[in-house]
N, C-alpha and C. Protein backbone atom coordinates (compact mmCIF):
# COMPACT_ATOMS: atom_id res chain seq x y z
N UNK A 1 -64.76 -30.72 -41.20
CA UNK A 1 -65.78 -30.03 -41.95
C UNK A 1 -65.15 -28.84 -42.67
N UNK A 2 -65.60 -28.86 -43.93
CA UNK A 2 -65.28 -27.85 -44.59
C UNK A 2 -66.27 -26.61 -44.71
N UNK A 3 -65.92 -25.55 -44.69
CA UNK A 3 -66.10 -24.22 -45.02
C UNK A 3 -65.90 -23.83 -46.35
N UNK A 4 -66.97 -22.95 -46.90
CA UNK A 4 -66.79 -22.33 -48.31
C UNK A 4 -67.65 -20.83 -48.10
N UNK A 5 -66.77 -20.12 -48.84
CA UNK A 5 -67.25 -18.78 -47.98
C UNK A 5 -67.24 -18.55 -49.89
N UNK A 6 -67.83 -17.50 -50.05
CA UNK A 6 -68.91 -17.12 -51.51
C UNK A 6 -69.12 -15.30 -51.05
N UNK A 7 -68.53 -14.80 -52.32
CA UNK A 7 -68.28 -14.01 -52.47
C UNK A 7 -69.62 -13.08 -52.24
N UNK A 8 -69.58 -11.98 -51.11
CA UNK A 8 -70.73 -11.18 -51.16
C UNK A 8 -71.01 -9.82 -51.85
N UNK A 9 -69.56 -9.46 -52.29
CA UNK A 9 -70.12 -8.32 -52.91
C UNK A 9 -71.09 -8.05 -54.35
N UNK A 10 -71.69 -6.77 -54.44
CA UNK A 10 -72.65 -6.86 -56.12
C UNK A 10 -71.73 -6.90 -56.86
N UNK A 11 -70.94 -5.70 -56.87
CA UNK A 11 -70.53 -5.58 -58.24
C UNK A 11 -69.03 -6.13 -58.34
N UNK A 12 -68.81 -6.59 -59.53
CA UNK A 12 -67.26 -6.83 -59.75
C UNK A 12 -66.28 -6.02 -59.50
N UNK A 13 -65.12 -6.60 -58.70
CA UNK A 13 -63.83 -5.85 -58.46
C UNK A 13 -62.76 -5.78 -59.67
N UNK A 14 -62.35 -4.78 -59.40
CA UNK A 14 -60.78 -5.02 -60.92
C UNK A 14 -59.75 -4.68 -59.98
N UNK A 15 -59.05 -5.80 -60.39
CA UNK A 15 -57.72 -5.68 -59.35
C UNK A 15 -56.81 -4.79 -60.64
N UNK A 16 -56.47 -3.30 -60.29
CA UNK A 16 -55.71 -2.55 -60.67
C UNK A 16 -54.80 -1.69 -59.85
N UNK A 17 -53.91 -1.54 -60.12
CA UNK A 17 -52.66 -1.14 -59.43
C UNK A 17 -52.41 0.22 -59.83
N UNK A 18 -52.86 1.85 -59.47
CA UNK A 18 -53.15 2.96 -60.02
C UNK A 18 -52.49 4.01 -59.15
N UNK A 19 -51.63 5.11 -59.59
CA UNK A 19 -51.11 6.17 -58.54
C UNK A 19 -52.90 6.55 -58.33
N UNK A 20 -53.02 7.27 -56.97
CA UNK A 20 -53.77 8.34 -56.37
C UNK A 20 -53.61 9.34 -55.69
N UNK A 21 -54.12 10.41 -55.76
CA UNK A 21 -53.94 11.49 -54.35
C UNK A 21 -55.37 11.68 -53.83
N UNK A 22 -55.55 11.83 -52.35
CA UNK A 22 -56.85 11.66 -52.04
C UNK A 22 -56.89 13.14 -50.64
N UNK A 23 -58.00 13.65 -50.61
CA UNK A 23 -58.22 14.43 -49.68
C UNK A 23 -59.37 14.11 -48.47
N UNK A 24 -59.14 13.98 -46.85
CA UNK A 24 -59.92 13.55 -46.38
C UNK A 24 -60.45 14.66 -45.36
N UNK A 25 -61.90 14.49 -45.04
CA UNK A 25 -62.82 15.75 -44.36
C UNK A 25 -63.35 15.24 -43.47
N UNK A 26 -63.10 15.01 -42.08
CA UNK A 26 -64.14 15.17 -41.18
C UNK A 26 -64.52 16.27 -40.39
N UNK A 27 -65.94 15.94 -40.16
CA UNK A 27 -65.96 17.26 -39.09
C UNK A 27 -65.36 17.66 -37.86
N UNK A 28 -65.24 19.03 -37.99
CA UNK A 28 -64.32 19.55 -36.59
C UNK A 28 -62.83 18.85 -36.45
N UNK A 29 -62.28 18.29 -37.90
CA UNK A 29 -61.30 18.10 -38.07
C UNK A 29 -60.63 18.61 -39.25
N UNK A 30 -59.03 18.94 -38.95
CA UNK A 30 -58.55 19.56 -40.10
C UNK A 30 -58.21 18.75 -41.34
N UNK A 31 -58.36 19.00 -42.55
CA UNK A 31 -58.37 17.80 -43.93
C UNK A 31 -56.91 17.60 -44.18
N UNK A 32 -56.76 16.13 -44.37
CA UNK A 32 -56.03 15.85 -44.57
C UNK A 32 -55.90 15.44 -46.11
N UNK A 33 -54.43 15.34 -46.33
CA UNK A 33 -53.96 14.92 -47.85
C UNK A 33 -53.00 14.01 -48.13
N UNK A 34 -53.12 13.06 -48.99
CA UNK A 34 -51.39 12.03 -49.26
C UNK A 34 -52.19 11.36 -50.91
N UNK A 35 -51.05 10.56 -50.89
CA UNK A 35 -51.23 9.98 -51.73
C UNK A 35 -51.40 8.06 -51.33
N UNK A 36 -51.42 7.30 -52.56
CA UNK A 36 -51.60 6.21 -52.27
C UNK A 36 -51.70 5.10 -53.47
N UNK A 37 -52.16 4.06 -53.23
CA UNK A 37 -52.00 3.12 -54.86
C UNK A 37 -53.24 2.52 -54.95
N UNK A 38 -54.44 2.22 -55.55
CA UNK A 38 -55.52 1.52 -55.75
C UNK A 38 -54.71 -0.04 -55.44
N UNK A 39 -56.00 -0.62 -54.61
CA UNK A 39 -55.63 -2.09 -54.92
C UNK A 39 -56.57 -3.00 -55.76
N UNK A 40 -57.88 -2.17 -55.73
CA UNK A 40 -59.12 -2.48 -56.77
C UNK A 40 -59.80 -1.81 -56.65
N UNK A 41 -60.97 -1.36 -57.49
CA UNK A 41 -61.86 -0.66 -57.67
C UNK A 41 -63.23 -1.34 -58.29
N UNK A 42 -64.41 -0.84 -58.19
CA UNK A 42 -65.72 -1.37 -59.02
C UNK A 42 -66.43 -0.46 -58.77
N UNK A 43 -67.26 -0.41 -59.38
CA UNK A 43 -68.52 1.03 -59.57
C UNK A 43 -68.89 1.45 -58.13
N UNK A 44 -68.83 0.87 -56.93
CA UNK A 44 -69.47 0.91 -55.67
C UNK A 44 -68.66 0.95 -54.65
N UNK A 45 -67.78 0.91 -55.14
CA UNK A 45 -66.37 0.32 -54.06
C UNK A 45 -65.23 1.30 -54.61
N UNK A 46 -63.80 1.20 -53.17
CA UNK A 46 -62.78 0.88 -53.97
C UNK A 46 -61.87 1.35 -52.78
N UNK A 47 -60.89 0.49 -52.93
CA UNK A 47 -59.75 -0.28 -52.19
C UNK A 47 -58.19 0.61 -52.33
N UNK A 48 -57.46 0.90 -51.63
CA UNK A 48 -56.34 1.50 -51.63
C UNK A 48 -55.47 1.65 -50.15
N UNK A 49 -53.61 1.88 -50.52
CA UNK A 49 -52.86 1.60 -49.65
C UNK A 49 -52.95 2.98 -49.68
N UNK A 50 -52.26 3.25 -48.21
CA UNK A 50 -51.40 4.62 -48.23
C UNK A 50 -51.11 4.72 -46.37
N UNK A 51 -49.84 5.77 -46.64
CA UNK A 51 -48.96 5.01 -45.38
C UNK A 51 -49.55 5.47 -43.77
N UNK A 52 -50.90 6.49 -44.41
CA UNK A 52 -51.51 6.77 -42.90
C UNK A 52 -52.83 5.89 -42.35
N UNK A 53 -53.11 5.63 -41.47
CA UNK A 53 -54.40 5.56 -40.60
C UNK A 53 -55.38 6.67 -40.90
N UNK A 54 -56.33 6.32 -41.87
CA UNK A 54 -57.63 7.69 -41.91
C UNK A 54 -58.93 7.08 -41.39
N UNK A 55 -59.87 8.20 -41.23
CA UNK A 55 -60.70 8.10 -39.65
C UNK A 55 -62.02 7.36 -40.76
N UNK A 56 -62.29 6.17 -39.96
CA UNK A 56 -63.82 5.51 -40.72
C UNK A 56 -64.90 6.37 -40.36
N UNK A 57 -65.52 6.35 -41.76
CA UNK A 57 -66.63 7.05 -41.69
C UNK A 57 -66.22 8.62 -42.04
N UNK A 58 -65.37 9.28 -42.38
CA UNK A 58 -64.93 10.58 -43.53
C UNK A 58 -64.85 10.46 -44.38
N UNK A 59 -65.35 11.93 -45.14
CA UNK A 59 -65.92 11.69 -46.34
C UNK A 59 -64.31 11.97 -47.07
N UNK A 60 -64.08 11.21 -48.09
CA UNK A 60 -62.87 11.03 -49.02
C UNK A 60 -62.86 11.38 -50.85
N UNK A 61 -62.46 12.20 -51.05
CA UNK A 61 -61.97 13.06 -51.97
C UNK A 61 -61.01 12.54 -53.17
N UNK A 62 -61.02 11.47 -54.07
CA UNK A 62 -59.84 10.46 -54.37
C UNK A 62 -59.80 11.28 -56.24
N UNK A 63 -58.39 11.40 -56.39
CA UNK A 63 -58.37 11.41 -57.87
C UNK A 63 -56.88 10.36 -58.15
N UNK A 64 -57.43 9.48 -59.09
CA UNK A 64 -57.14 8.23 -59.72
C UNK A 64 -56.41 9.30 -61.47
N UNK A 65 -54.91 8.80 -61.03
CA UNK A 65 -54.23 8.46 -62.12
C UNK A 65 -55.00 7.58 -63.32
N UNK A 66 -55.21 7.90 -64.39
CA UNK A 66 -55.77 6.79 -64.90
C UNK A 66 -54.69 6.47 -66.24
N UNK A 67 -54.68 5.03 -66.47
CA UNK A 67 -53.35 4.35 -67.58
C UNK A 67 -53.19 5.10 -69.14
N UNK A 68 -54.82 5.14 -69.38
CA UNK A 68 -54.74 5.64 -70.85
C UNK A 68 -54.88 7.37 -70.96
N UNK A 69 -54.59 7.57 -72.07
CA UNK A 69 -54.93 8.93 -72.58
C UNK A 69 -56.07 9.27 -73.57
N UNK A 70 -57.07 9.71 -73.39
CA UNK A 70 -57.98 10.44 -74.41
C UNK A 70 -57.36 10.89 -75.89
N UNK A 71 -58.20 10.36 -76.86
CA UNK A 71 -57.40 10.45 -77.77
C UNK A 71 -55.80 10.15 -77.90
N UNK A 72 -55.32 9.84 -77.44
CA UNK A 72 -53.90 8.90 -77.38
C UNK A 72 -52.92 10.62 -76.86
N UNK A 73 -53.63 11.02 -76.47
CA UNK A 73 -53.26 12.73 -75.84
C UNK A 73 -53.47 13.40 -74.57
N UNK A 74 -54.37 13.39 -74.56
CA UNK A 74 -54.89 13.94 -73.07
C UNK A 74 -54.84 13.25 -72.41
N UNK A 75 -54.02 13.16 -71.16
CA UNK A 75 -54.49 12.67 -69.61
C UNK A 75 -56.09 12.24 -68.76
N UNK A 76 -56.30 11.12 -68.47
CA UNK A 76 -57.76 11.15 -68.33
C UNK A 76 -57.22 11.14 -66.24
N UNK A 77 -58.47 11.39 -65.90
CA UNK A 77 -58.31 11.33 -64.08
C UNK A 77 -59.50 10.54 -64.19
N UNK A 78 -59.64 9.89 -62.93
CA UNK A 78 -60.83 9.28 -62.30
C UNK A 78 -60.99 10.16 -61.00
N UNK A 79 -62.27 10.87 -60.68
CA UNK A 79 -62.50 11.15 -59.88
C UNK A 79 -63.45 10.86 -59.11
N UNK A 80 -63.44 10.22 -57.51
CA UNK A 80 -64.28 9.58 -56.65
C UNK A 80 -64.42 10.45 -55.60
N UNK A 81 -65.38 10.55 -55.32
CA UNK A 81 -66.18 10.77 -53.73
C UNK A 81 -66.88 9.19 -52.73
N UNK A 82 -66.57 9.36 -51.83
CA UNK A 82 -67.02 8.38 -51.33
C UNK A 82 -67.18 8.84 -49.69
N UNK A 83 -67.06 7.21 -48.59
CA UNK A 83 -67.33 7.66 -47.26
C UNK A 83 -66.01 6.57 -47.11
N UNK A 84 -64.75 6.75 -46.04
CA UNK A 84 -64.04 5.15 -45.71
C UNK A 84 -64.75 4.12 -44.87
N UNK A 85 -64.80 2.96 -45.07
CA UNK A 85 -65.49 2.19 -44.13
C UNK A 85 -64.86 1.01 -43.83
N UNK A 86 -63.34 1.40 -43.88
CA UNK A 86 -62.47 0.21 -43.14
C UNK A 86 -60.99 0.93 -43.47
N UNK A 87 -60.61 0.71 -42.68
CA UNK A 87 -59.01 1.52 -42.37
C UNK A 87 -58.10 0.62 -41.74
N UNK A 88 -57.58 -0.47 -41.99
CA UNK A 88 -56.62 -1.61 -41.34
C UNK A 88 -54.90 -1.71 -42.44
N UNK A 89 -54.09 -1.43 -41.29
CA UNK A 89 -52.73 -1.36 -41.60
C UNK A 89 -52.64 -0.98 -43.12
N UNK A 90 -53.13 0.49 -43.16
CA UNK A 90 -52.78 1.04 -44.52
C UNK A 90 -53.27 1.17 -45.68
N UNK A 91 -54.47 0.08 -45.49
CA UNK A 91 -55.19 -0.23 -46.49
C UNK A 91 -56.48 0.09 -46.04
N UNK A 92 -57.12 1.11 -47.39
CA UNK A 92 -58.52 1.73 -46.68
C UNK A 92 -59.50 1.21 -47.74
N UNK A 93 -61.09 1.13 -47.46
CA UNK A 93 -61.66 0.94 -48.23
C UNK A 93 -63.26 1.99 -48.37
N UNK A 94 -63.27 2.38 -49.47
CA UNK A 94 -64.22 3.44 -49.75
C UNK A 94 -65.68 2.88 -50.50
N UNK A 95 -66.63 2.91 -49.69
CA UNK A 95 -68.03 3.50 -50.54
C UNK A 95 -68.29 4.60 -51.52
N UNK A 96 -67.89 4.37 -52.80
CA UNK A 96 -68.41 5.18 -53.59
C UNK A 96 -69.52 5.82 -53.63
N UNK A 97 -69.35 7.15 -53.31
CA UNK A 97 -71.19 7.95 -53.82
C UNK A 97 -71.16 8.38 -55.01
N UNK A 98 -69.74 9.10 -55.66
CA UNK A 98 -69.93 9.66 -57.08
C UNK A 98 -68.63 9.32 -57.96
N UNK A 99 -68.42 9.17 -58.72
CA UNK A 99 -67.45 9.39 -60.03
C UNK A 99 -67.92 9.72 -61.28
N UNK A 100 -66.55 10.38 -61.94
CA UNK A 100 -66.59 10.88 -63.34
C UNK A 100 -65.02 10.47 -63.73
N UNK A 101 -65.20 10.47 -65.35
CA UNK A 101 -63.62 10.55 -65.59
C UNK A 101 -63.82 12.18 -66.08
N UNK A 102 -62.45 12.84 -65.62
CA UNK A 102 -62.27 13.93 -66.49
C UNK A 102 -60.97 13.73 -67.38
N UNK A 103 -61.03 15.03 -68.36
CA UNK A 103 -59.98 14.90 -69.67
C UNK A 103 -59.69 16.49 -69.18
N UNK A 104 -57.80 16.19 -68.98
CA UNK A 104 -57.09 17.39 -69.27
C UNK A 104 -57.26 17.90 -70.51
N UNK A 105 -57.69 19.06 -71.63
CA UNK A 105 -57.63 19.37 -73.16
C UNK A 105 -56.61 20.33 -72.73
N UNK A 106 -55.80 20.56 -74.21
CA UNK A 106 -54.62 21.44 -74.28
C UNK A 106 -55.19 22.79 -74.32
N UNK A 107 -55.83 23.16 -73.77
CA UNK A 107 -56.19 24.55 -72.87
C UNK A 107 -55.74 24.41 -71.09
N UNK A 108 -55.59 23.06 -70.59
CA UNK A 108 -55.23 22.85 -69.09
C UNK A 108 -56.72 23.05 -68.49
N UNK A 109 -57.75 23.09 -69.30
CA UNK A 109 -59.46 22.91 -68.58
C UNK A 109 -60.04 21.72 -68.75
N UNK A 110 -59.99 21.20 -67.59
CA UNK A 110 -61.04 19.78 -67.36
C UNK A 110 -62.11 19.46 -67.86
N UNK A 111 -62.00 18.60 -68.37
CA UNK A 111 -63.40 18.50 -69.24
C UNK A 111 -64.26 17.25 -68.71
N UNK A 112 -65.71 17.04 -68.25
CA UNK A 112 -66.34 15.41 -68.49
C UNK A 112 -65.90 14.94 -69.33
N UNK A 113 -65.14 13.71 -69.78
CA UNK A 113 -65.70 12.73 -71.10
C UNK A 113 -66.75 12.16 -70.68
N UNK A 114 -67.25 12.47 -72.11
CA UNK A 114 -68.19 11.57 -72.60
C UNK A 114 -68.07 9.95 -73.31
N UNK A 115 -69.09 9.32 -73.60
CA UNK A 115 -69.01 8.37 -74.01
C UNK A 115 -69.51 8.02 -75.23
């Protein structure tokens, strides 16, 4: 007998391969910091290596390298908030609660882009 297992998540994944640095907060614990590599992301989600064990269920702090530049100039970031809700050999996975992209402008002040 065969098995067919069907994909449960909503939203679409993008398998992208992205530097990150991420900051993690639990309570009555001291925050931790590293870096790490996206293994995918989607509006609700998002997936990444990095070489520690972080605690499920802390809230996570992520800013995403992002490929292009604003106006073919500025540096764009992705910035996520989320909760982790799986932590297995390195690879963690986050519930998104918020993102924005921001734009470095040649003043060094973060800006929202807009759309």
């Amino acid at each position: 007998m065969e098995t067919v297992l069907t994909e449960q998540r909503r939203n679409r994944r993008y398998e992208l391969r992205l530097p990150l640095h991420y900051r993690v907060a639990q309570k009555g614990a001291v925050p931790r910091a590293g870096s790490g590599t996206t293994c995918n992301l989607s509006t609700t989600g998002l997936s990444f290596r990095c070489r520690r064990m972080l605690p499920v269920g802390a809230h996570v702090e992520i800013v995403v390298d992002w490929p292009s530049k604003y106006a073919d100039i500025y540096p764009i970031e992705l910035q996520v908030t989320g909760f982790i809700v799986r932590s297995e050999g390195g690879r963690i996975g986050v519930r998104v609660t918020s993102r924005k992209f921001l734009v470095e402008s040649a003043s060094a002040e973060p800006y929202l882009a807009t759309a």
